[in-house]
C-alpha atoms as a PDB file:
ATOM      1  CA  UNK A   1      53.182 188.162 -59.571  1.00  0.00           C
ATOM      2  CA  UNK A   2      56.227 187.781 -56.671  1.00  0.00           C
ATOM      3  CA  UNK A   3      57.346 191.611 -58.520  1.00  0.00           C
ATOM      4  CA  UNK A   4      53.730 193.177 -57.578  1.00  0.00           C
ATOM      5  CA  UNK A   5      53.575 191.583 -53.766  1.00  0.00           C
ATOM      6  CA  UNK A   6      57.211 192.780 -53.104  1.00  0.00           C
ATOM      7  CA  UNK A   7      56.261 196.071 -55.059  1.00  0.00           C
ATOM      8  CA  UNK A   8      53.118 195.824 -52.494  1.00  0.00           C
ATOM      9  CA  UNK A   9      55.178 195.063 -49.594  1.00  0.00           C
ATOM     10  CA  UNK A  10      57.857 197.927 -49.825  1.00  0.00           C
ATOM     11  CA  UNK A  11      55.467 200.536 -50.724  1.00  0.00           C
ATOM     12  CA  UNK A  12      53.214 199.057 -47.309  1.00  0.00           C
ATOM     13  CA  UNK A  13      56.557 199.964 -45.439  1.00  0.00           C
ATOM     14  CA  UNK A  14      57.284 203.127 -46.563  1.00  0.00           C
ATOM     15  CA  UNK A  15      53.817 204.202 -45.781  1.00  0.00           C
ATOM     16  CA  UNK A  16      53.603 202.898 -42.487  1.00  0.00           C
ATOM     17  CA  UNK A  17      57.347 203.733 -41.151  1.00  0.00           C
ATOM     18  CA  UNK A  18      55.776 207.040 -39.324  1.00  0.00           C
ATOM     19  CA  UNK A  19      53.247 205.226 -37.365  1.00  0.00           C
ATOM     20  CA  UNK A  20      56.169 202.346 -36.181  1.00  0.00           C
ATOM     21  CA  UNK A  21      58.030 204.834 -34.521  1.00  0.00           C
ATOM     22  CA  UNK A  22      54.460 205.370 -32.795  1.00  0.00           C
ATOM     23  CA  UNK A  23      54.948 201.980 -31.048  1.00  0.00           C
ATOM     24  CA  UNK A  24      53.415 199.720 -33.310  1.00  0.00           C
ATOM     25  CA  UNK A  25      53.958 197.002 -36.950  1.00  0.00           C
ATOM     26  CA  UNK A  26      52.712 197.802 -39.536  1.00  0.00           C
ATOM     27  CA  UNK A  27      50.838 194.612 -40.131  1.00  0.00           C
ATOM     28  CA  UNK A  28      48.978 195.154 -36.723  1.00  0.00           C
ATOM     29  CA  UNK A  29      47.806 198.485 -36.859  1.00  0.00           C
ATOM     30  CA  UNK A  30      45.216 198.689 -39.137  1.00  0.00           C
ATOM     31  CA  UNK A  31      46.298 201.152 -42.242  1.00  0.00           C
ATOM     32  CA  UNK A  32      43.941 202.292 -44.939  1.00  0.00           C
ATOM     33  CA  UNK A  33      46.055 201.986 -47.669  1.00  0.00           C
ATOM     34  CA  UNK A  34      47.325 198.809 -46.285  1.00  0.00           C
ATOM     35  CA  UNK A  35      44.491 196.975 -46.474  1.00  0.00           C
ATOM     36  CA  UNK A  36      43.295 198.908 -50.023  1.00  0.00           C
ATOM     37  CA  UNK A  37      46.824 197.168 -51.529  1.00  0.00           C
ATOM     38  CA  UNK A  38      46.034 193.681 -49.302  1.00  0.00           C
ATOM     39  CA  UNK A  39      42.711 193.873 -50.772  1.00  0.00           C
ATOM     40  CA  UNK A  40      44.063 194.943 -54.262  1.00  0.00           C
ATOM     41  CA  UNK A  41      46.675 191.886 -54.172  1.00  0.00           C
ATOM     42  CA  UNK A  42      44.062 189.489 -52.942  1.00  0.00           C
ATOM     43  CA  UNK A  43      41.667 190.262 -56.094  1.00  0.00           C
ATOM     44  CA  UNK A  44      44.609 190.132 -58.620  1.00  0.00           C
ATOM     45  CA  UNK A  45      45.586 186.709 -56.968  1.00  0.00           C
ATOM     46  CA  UNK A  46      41.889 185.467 -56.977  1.00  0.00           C
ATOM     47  CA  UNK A  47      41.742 186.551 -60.419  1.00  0.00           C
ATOM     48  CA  UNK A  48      45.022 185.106 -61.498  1.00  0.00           C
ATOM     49  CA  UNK A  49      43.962 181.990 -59.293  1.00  0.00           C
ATOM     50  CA  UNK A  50      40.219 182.034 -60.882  1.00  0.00           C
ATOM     51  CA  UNK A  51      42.205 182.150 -64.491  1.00  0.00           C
ATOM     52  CA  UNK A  52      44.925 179.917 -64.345  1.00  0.00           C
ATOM     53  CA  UNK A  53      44.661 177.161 -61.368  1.00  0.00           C
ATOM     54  CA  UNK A  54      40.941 176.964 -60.853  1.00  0.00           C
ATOM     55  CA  UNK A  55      40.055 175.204 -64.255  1.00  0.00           C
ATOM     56  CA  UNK A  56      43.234 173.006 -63.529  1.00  0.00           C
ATOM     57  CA  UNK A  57      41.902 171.789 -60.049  1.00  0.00           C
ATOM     58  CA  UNK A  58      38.396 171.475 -61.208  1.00  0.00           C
ATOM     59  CA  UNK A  59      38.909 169.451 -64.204  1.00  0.00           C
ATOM     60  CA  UNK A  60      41.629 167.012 -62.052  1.00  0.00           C
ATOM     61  CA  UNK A  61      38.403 166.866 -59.675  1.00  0.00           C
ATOM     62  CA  UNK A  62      36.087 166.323 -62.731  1.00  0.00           C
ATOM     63  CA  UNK A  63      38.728 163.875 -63.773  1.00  0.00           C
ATOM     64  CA  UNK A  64      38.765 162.218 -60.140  1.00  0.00           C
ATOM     65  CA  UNK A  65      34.962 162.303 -59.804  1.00  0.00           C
ATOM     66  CA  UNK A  66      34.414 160.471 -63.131  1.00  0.00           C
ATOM     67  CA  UNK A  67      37.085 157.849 -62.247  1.00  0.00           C
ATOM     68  CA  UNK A  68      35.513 157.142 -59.498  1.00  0.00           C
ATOM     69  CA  UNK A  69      32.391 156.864 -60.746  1.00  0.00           C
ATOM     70  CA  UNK A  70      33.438 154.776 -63.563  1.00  0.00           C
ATOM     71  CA  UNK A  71      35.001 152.516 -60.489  1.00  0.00           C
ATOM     72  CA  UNK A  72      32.039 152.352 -58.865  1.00  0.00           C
ATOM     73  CA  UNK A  73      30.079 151.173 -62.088  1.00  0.00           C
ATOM     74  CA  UNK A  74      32.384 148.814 -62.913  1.00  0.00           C
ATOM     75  CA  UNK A  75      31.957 147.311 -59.415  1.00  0.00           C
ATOM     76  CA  UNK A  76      28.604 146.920 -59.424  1.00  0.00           C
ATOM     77  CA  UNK A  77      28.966 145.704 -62.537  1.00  0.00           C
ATOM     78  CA  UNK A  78      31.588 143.056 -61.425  1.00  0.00           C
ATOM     79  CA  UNK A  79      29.080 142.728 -58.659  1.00  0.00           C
ATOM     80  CA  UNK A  80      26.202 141.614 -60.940  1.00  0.00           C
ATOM     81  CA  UNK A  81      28.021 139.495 -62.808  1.00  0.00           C
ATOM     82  CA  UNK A  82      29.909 137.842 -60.186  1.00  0.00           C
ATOM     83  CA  UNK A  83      26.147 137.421 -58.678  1.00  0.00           C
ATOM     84  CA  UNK A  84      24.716 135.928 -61.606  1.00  0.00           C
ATOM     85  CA  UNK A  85      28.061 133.262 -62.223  1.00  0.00           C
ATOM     86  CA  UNK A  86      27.335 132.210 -58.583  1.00  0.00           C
ATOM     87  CA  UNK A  87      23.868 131.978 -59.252  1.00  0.00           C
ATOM     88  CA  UNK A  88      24.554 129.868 -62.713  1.00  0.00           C
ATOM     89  CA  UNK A  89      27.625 128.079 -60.202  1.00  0.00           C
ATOM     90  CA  UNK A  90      24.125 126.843 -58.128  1.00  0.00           C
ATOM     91  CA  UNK A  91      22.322 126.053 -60.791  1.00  0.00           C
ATOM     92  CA  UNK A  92      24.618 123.936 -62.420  1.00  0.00           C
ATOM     93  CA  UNK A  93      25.682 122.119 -59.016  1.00  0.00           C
ATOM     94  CA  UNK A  94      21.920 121.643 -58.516  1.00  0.00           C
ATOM     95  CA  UNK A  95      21.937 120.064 -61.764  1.00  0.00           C
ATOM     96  CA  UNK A  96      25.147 118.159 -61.369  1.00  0.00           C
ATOM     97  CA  UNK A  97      23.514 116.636 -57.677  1.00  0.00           C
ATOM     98  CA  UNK A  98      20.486 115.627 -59.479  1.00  0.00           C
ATOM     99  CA  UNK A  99      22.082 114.108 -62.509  1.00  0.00           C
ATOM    100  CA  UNK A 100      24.446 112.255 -59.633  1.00  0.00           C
ATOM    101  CA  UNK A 101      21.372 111.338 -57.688  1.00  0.00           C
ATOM    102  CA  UNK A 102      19.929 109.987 -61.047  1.00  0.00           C
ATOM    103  CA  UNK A 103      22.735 107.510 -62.008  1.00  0.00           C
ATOM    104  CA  UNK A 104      23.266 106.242 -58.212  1.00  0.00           C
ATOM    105  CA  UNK A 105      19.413 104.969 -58.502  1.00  0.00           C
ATOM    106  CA  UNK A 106      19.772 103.869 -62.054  1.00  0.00           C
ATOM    107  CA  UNK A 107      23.122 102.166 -60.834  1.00  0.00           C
ATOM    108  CA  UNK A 108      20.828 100.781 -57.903  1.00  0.00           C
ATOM    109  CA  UNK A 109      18.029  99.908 -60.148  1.00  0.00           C
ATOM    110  CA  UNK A 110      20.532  97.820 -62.764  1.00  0.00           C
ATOM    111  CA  UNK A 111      22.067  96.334 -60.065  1.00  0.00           C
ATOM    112  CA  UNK A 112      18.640  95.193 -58.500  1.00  0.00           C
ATOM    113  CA  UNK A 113      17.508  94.030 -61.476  1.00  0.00           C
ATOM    114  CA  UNK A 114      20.772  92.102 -62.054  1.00  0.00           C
ATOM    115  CA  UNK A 115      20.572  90.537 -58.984  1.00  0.00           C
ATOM    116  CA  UNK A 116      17.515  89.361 -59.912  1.00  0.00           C
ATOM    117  CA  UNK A 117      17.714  88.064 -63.316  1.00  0.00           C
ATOM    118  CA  UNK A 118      20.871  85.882 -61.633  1.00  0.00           C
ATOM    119  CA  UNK A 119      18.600  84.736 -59.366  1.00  0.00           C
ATOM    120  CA  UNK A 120      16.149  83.496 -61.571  1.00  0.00           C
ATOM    121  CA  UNK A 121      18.977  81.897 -63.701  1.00  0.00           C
ATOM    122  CA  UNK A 122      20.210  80.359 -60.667  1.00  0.00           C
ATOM    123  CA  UNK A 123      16.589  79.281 -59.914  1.00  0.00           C
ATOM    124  CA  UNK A 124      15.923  77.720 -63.399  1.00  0.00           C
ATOM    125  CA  UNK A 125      19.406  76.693 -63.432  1.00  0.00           C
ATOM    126  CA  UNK A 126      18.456  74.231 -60.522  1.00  0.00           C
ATOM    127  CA  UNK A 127      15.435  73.441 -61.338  1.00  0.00           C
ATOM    128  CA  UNK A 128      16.712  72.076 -64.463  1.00  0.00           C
ATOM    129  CA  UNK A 129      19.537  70.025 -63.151  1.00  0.00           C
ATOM    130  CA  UNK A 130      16.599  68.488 -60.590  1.00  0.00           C
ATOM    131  CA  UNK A 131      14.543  67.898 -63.492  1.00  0.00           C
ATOM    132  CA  UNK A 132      17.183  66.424 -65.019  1.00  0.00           C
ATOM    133  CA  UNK A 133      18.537  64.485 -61.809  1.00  0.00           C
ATOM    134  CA  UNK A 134      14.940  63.187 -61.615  1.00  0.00           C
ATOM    135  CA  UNK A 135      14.933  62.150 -65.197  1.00  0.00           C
ATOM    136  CA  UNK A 136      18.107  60.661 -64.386  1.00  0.00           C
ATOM    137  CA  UNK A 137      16.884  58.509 -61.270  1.00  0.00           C
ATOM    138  CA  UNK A 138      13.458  57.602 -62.692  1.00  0.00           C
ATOM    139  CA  UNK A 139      15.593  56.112 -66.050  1.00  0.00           C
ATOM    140  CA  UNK A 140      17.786  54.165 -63.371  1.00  0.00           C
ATOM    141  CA  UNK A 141      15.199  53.122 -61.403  1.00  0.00           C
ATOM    142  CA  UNK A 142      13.636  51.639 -64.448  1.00  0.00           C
ATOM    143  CA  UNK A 143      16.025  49.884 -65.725  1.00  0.00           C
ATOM    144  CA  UNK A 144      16.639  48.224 -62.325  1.00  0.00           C
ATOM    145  CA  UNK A 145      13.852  47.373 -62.307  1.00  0.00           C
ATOM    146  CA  UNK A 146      13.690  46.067 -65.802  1.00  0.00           C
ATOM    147  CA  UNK A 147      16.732  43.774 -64.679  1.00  0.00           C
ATOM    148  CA  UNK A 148      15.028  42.963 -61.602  1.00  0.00           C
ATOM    149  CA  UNK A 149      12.352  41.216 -63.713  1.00  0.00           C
ATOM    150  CA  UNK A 150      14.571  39.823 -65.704  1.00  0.00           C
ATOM    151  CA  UNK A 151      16.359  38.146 -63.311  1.00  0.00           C
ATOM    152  CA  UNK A 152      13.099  37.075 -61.091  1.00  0.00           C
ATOM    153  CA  UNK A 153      12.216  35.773 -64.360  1.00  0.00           C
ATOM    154  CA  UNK A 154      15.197  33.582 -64.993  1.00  0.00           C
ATOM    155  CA  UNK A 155      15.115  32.704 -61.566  1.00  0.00           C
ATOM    156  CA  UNK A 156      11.990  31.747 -61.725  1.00  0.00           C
ATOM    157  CA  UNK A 157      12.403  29.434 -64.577  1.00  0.00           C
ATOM    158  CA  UNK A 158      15.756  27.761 -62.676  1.00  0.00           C
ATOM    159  CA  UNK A 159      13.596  27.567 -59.919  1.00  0.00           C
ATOM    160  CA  UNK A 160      10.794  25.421 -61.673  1.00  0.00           C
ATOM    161  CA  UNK A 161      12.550  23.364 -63.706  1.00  0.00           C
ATOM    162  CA  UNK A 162      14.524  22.149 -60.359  1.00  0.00           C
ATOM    163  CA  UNK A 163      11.427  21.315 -58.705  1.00  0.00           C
ATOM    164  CA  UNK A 164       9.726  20.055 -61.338  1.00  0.00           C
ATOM    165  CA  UNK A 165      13.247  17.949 -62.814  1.00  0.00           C
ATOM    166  CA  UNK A 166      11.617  18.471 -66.081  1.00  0.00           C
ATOM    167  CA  UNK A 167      12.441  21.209 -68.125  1.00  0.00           C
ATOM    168  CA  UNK A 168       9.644  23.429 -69.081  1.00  0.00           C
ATOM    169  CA  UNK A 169       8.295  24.208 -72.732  1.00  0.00           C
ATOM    170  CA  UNK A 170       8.014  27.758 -73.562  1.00  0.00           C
ATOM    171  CA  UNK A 171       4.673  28.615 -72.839  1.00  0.00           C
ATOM    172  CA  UNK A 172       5.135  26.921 -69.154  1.00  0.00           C
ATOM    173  CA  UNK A 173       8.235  29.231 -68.590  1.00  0.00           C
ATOM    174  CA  UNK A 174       5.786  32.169 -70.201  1.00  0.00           C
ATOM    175  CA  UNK A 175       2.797  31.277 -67.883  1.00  0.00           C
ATOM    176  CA  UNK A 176       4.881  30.815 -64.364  1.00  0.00           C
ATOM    177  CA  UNK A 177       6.965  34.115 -65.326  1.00  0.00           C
ATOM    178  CA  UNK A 178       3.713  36.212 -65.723  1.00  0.00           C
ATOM    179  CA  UNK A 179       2.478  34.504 -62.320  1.00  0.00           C
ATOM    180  CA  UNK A 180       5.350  35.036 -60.097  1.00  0.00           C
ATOM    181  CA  UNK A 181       6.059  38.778 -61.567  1.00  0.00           C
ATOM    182  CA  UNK A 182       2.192  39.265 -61.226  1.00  0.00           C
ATOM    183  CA  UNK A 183       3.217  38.152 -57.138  1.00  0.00           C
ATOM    184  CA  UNK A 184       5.829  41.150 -56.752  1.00  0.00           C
ATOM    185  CA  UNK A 185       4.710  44.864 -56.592  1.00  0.00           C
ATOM    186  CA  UNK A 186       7.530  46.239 -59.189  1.00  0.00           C
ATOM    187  CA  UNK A 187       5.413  50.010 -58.254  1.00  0.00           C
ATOM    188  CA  UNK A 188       6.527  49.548 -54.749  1.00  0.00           C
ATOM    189  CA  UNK A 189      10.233  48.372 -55.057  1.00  0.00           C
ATOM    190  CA  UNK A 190      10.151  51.827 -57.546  1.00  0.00           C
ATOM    191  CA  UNK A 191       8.962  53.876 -54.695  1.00  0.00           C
ATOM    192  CA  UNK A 192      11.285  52.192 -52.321  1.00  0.00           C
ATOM    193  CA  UNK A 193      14.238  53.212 -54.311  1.00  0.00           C
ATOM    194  CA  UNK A 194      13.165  56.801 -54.822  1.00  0.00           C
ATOM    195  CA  UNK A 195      12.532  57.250 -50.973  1.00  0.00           C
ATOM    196  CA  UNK A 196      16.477  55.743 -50.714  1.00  0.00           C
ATOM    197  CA  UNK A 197      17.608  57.795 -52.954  1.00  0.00           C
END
């Protein structure tokens, strides 16, 4: 190829070396045969370029155009898939907020319910030991009173026999204990003592 462009080039300035002693170059002046070999060496290196280089640059731009396509595919493809992760990301947030939301009122609900079965425990719990303290005071009471008697009773019968200076048989003692417990109002000493205590 460089042999036919210098073969081109010599020959173009032996052909042209009577018209430069006519005041001009020969590349400016326009020659027939000049631009028949320019237009010769132009085909053969179109030809040559169309043969050799041509396929080379179109299939490294092929090569380019399908890399880049490929690229762009396999970013929208990342694209899609990063969109639908996000959207599955949501979703399961969404899910893990609701399933949050769910135990914090179940927690509230336990708790509440908790609270109240201790207060009912604590209620019964009371109103046991009142029951019982009740109980406790009405026994007392009664047997108080149940000494009370006993002693008015005894009293009683000291009491007689003193002023009588006899001593009494057993039905007397019977008779003037029934009369002077008949006298007291044990039901109102009872309620007296409750009200005290």
């Amino acid at each position: 190829m460089e042999t036919l462009l210098s073969t081109f080039l010599i020959a173009a300035a032996e052909g042209g070396g009577g018209e430069e002693s006519g005041g001009g170059n020969f590349l400016v002046s326009p020659n027939v045969g000049l631009m028949i070999w320019t237009l010769l060496a132009f085909g053969i290196t179109l030809l040559v370029l169309r043969k050799l280089a041509f396929p080379r640059i179109a299939e490294a731009l092929d090569k380019r155009a399908n890399a880049i396509g490929d690229s762009i595919e396999a970013a929208a493809r990342t694209r899609t898939e990063a969109d639908e992760l996000l959207q599955e990301y949501r979703e399961r947030l969404k899910e893990a907020r609701e399933q949050a939301e769910d135990i914090v009122t179940r927690a509230r609900k336990a708790s509440d319910r908790v609270q109240e079965e201790s207060k009912a425990e604590s209620r019964k719990a009371r109103e046991e030991l009142m029951e019982k303290t009740r109980a406790d005071i009405e026994a007392e009471t009664q047997r108080a009173l149940a000494e009370i008697r006993k002693e008015v009773a005894n009293l009683t019968v000291i009491a007689t026999e003193k002023v009588t200076r006899k001593s009494l048989d057993e039905g007397d003692q019977r008779r003037l204990i029934d009369e002077a417990l008949g006298e007291i109002d044990f039901s109102a000493l009872a309620q007296d003592g409750g009200s005290n205590n």
